[in-house]
Protein backbone atom coordinates (compact mmCIF):
# COMPACT_ATOMS: atom_id res chain seq x y z
CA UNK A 1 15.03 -8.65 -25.22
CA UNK A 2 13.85 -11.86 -24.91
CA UNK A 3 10.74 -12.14 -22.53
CA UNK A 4 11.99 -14.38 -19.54
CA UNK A 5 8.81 -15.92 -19.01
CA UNK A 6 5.92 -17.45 -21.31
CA UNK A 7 2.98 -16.17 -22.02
CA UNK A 8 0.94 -18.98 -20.58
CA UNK A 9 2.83 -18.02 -16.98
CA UNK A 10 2.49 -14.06 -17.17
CA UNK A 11 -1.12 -14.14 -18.25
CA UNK A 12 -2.87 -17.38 -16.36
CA UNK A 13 -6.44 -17.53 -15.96
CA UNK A 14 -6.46 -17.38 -12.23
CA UNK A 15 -4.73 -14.24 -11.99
CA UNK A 16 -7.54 -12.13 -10.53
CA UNK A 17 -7.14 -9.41 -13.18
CA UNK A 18 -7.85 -12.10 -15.97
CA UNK A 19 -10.57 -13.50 -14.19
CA UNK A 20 -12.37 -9.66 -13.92
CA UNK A 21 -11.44 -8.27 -17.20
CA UNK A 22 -12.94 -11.59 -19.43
CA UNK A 23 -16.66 -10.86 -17.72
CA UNK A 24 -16.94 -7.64 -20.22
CA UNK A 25 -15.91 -6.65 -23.97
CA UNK A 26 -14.48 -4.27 -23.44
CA UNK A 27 -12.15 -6.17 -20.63
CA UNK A 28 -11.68 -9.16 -22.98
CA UNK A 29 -10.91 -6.71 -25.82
CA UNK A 30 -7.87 -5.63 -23.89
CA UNK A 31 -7.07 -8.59 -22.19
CA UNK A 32 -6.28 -9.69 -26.51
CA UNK A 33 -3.63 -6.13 -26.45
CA UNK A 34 -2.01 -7.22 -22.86
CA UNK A 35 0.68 -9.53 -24.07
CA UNK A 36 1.61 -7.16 -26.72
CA UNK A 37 1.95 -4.30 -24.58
CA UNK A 38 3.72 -5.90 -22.27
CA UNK A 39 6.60 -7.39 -24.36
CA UNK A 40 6.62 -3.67 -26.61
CA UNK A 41 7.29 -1.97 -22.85
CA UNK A 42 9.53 -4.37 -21.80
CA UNK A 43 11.72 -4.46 -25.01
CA UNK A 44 11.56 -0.72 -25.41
CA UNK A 45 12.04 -0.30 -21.71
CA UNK A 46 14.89 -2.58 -21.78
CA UNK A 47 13.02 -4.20 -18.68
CA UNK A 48 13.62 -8.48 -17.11
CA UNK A 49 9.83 -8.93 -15.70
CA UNK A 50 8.81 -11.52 -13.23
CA UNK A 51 5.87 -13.68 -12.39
CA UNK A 52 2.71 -11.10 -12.31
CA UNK A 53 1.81 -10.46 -8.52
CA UNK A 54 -1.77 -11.65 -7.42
CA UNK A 55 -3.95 -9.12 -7.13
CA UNK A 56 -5.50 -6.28 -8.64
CA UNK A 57 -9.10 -6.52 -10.65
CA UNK A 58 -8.03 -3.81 -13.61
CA UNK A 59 -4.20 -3.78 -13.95
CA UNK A 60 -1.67 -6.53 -14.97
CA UNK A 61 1.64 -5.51 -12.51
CA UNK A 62 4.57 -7.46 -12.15
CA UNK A 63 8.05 -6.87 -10.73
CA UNK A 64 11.21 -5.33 -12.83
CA UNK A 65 14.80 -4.57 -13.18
CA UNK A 66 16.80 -3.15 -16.06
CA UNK A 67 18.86 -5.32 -17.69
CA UNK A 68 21.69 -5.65 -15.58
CA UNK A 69 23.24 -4.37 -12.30
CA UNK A 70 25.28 -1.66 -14.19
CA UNK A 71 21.71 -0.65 -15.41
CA UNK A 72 20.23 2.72 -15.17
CA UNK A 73 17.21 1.68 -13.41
CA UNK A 74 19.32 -0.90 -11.35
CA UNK A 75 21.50 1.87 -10.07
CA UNK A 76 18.74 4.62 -9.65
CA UNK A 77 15.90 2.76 -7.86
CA UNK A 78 16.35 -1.07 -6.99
CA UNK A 79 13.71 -3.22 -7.84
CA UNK A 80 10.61 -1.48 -9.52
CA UNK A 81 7.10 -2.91 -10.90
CA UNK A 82 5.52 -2.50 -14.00
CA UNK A 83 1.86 -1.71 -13.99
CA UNK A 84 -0.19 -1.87 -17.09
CA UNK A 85 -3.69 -0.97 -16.04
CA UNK A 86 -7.25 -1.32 -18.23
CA UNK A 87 -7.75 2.12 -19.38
CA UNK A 88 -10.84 3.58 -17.61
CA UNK A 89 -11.30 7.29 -16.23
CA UNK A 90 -10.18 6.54 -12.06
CA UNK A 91 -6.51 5.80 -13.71
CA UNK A 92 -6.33 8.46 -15.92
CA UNK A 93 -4.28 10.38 -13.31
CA UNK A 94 -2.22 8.09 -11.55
CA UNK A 95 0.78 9.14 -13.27
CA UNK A 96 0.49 12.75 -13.36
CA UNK A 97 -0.41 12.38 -9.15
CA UNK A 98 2.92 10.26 -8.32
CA UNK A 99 4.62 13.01 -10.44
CA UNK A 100 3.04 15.85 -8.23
CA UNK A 101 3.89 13.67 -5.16
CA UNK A 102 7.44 13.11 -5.96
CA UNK A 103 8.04 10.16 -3.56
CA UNK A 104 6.59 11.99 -0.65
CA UNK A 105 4.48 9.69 1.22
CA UNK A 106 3.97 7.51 -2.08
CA UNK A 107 5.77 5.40 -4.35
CA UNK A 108 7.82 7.31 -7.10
CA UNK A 109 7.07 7.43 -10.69
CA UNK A 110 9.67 6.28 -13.09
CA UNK A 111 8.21 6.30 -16.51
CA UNK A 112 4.77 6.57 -18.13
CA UNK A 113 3.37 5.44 -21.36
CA UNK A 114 0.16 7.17 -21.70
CA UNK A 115 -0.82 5.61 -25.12
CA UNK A 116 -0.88 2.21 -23.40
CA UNK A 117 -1.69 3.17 -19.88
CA UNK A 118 1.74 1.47 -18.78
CA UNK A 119 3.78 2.99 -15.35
CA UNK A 120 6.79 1.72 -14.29
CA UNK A 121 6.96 2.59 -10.73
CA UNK A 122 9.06 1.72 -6.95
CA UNK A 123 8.87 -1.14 -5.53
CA UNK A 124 7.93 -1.61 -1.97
CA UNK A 125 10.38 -3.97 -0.38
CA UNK A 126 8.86 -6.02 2.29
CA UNK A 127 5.63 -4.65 1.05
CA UNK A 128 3.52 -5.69 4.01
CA UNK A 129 -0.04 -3.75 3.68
CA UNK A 130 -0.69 -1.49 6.58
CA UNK A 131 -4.08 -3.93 6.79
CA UNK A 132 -1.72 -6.99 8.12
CA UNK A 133 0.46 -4.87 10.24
CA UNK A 134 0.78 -6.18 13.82
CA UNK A 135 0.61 -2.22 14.74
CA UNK A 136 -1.99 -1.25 17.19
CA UNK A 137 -5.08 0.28 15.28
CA UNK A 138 -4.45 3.85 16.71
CA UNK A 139 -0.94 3.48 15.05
CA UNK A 140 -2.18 2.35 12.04
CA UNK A 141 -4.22 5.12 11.93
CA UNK A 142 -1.49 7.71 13.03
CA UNK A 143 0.59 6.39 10.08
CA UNK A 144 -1.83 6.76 7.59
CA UNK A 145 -2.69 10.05 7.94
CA UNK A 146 0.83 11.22 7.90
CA UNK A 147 1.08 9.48 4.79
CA UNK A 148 -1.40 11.59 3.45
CA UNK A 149 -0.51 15.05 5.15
CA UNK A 150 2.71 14.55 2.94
CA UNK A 151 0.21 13.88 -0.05
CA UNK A 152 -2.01 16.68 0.39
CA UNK A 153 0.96 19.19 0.62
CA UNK A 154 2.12 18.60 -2.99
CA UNK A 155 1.38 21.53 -5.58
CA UNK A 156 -1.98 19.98 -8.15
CA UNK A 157 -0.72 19.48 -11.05
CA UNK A 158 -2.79 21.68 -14.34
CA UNK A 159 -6.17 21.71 -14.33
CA UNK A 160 -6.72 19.26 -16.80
CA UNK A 161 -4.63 16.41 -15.80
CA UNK A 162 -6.54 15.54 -12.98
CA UNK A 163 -10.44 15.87 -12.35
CA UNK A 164 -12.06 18.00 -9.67
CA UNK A 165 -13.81 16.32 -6.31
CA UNK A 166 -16.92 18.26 -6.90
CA UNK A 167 -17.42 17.33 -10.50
CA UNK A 168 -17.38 14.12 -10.12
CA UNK A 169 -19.49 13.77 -6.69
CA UNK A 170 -21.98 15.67 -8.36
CA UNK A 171 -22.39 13.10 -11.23
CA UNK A 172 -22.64 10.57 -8.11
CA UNK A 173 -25.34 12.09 -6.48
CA UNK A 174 -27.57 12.06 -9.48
CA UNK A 175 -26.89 8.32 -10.48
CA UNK A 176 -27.43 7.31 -6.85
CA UNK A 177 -30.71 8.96 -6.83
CA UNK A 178 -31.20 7.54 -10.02
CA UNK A 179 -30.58 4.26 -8.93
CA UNK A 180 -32.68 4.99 -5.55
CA UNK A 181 -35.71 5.21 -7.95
CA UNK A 182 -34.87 2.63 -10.52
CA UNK A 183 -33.86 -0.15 -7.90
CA UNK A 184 -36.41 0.21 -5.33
CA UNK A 185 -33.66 -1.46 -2.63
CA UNK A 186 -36.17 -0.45 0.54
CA UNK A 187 -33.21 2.13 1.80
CA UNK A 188 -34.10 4.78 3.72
CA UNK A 189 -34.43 7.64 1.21
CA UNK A 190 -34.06 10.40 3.75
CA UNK A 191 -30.70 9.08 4.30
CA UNK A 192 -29.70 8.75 0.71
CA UNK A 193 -31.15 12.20 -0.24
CA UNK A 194 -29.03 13.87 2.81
CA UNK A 195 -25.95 11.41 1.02
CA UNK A 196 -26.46 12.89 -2.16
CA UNK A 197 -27.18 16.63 -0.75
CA UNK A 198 -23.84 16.42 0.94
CA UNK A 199 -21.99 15.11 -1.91
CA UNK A 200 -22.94 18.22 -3.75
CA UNK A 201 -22.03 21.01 -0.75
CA UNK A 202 -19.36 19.34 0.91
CA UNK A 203 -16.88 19.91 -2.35
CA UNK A 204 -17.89 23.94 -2.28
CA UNK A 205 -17.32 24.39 1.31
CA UNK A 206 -13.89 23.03 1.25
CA UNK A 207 -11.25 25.59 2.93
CA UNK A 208 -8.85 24.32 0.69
CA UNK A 209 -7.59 22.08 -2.42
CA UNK A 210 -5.25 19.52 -2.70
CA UNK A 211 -4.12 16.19 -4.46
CA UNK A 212 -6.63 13.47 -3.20
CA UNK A 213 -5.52 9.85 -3.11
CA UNK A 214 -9.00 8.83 -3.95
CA UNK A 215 -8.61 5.28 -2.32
CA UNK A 216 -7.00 5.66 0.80
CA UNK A 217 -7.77 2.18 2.28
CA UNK A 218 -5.15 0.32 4.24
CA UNK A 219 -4.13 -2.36 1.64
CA UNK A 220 -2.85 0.62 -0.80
CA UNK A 221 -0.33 1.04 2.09
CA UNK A 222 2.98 -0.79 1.97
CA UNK A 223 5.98 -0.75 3.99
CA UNK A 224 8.92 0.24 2.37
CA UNK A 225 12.87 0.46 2.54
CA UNK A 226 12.94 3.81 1.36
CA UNK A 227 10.72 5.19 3.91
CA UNK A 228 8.46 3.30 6.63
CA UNK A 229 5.07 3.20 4.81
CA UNK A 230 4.42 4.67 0.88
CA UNK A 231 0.84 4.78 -0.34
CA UNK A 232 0.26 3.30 -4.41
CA UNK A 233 -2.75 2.72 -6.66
CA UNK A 234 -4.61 5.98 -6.03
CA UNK A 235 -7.39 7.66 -7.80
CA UNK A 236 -6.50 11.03 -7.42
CA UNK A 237 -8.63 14.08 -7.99
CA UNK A 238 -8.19 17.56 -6.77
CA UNK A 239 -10.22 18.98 -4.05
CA UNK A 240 -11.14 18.83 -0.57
CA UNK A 241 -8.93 16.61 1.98
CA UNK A 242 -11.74 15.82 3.88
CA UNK A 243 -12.86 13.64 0.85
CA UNK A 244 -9.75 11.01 1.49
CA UNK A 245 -9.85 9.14 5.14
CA UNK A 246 -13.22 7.20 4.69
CA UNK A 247 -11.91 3.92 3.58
CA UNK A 248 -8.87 3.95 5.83
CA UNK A 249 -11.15 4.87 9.32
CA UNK A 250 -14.04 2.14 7.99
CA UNK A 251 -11.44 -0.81 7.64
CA UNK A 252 -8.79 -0.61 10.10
CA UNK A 253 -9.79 -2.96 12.65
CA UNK A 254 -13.27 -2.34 11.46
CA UNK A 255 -15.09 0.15 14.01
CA UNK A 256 -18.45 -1.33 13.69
CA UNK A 257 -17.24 -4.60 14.52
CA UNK A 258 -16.79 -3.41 18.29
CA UNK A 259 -20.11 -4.03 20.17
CA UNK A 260 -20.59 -0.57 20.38
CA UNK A 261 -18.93 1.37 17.69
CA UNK A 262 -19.96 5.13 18.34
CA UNK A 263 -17.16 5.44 21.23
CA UNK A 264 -14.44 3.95 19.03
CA UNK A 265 -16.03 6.33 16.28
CA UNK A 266 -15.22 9.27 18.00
CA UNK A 267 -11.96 8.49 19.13
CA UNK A 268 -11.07 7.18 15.64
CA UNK A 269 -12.54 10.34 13.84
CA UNK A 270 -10.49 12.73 16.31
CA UNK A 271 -7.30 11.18 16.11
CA UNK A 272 -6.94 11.36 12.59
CA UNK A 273 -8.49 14.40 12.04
CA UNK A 274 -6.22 16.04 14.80
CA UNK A 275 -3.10 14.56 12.74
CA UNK A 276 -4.35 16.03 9.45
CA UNK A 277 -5.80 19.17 11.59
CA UNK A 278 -9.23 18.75 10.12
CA UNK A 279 -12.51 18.84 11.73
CA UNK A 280 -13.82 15.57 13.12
CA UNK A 281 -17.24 16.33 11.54
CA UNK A 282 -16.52 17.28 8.43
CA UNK A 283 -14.59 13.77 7.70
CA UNK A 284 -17.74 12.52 9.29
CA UNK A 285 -20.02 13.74 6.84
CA UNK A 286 -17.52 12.53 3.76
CA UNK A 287 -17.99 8.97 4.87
CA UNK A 288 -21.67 9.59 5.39
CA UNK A 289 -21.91 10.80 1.64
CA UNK A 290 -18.90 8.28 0.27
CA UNK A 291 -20.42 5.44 1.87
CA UNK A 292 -24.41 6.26 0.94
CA UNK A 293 -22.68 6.67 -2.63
CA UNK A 294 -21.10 3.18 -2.48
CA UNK A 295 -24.28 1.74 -0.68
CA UNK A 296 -26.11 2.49 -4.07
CA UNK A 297 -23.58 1.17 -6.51
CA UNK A 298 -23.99 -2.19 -4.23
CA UNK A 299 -27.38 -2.28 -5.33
CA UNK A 300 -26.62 -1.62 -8.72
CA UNK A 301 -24.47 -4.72 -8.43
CA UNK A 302 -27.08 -7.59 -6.78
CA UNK A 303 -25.05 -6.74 -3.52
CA UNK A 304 -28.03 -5.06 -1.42
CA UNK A 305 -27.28 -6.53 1.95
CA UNK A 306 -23.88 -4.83 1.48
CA UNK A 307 -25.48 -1.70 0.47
CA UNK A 308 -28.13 -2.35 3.57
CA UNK A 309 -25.07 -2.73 6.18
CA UNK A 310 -22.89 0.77 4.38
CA UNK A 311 -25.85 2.85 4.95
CA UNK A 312 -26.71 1.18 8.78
CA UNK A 313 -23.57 2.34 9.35
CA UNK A 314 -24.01 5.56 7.31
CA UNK A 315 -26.75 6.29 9.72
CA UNK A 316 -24.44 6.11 12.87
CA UNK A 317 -21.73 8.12 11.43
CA UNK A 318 -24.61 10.91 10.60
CA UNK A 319 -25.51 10.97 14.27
CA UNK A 320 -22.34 11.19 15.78
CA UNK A 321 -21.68 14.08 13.37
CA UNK A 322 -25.10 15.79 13.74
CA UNK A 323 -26.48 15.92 10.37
């Protein structure tokens, strides 16, 4: 099949994904592969691909049909995307997540090319993110976490398709000590020790396992056809639930913007944890740990006022939950 556009339009420079990929070897080194993939999957795929959407730092995705109306895909699912993504361990188990999910409260999987990290996968028609939604931010919030009650009730997929929770928060809490010592940021280091004690415990006190989005945050929600609102791009892992609404409670109409925040904490924290029937506290300490975790890697990235304000409001969130 003859690719419908050139390769000067489907790979520009300012496509954000170009822009981050060229700053490292390895990046660049794949950026060199990209066109090739992409015209292999789309001949092999039998696939018409359209101008690449703008967005995404690590994956080249761009809308596709088969290759008519009469077409397989055409018939089964509409419009889909194609998603080639920069191979790196977080995407390692997208596909075998959206398989587990099945189209419940996510988008469906259609095929999978593990060799060259390729998904073709539904598209979300409008596609608005649950960030620009005119919704309320209760709403939003109620949404959301039905989206991932559906999530977490999938069966995990085998063990080694997907990594644990506690595996991987463990390697966190030693590199963000490591960095606490290396990088000298002036953060308080009784706050980053209690971030890295509960990244060890809270994964072995977890009542329960499930599928884990990874990165729950309101721009991976869309609106959709199909059904209201379908979650994409996750990072799943297996483990405890509690581990998933950080991202989506700290930027939905961003609580610590309010003059006081600890009232619209609360609130916050008990709505969605009464949708998901979870313990206020307990998601609490997650975003205590998450965001102490993500205050460090901000260091490690010349972004220390960032990292300052994450842990500021690291400290609140540790108050209101007692630890």
């Amino acid at each position: 099949m003859t690719p419908t556009l050139p390769d000067d339009d489907r790979f520009p420079d300012a496509l954000p994904v170009v822009e981050t990929m060229r700053r490292t070897p390895s990046g660049r080194a794949w950026l060199d592969r990209l066109p090739g993939i992409v015209r292999e999957i789309e001949e092999r795929w039998e696939l018409r691909l359209g101008a690449p959407f703008h967005g995404g730092s690590c994956s080249w995705v761009a809308p596709a049909t088969g290759p008519g109306d009469g077409s397989t895909l055409s018939a089964r699912s509409g419009w889909a995307v194609l998603k080639v993504t920069w191979p790196h361990r977080e995407a390692d188990g997208e596909a075998p997540a959206l398989r587990a999910w099945n189209g419940n409260g996510a988008v469906r999987l259609h095929r999978w090319d593990r060799e060259h990290s390729a998904l073709l996968i539904e598209r979300c028609d409008p596609g608005t993110t649950l960030d620009d939604s005119p919704l309320p931010p209760a709403e939003r919030l109620t949404v959301a976490a039905g989206l991932l009650r559906d999530l977490w009730a999938a069966p995990t997929p085998p063990d080694e398709q997907l990594e644990h929770v506690g595996t991987v928060c463990a390697e966190w809490a030693d590199l963000l000590q490591e960095r606490m010592i290396r990088l000298r940021p002036g953060y308080d280091p009784g706050l980053v020790t209690r971030g890295a004690e509960l990244l060890r415990t809270l994964p072995t006190t977890a009542a329960r396992e499930v599928v884990v989005h990874g990165d729950f945050n309101p721009g991976n929600v869309l609106a959709s056809k199909r059904r209201p609102w379908l979650a994409i791009d996750p990072k799943p892992m297996v483990g405890d639930p509690a581990y998933d609404p950080w991202p989506l409670l700290a930027q939905i109409d961003d609580p610590f913007g309010h003059p006081d925040p600890r009232p619209v904490l609360r609130e916050r924290y008990a709505l969605v944890a009464d949708v998901l029937g979870e313990d206020p506290a307990r998601l609490m300490a997650w975003a205590v740990a998450r965001g102490v975790e993500c205050a460090l890697w901000c260091a490690d990235h010349d972004e220390v006022e960032d990292g300052a304000e994450l842990l500021a409001e690291a400290r609140v969130l540790a108050e209101l939950a007692g630890l």
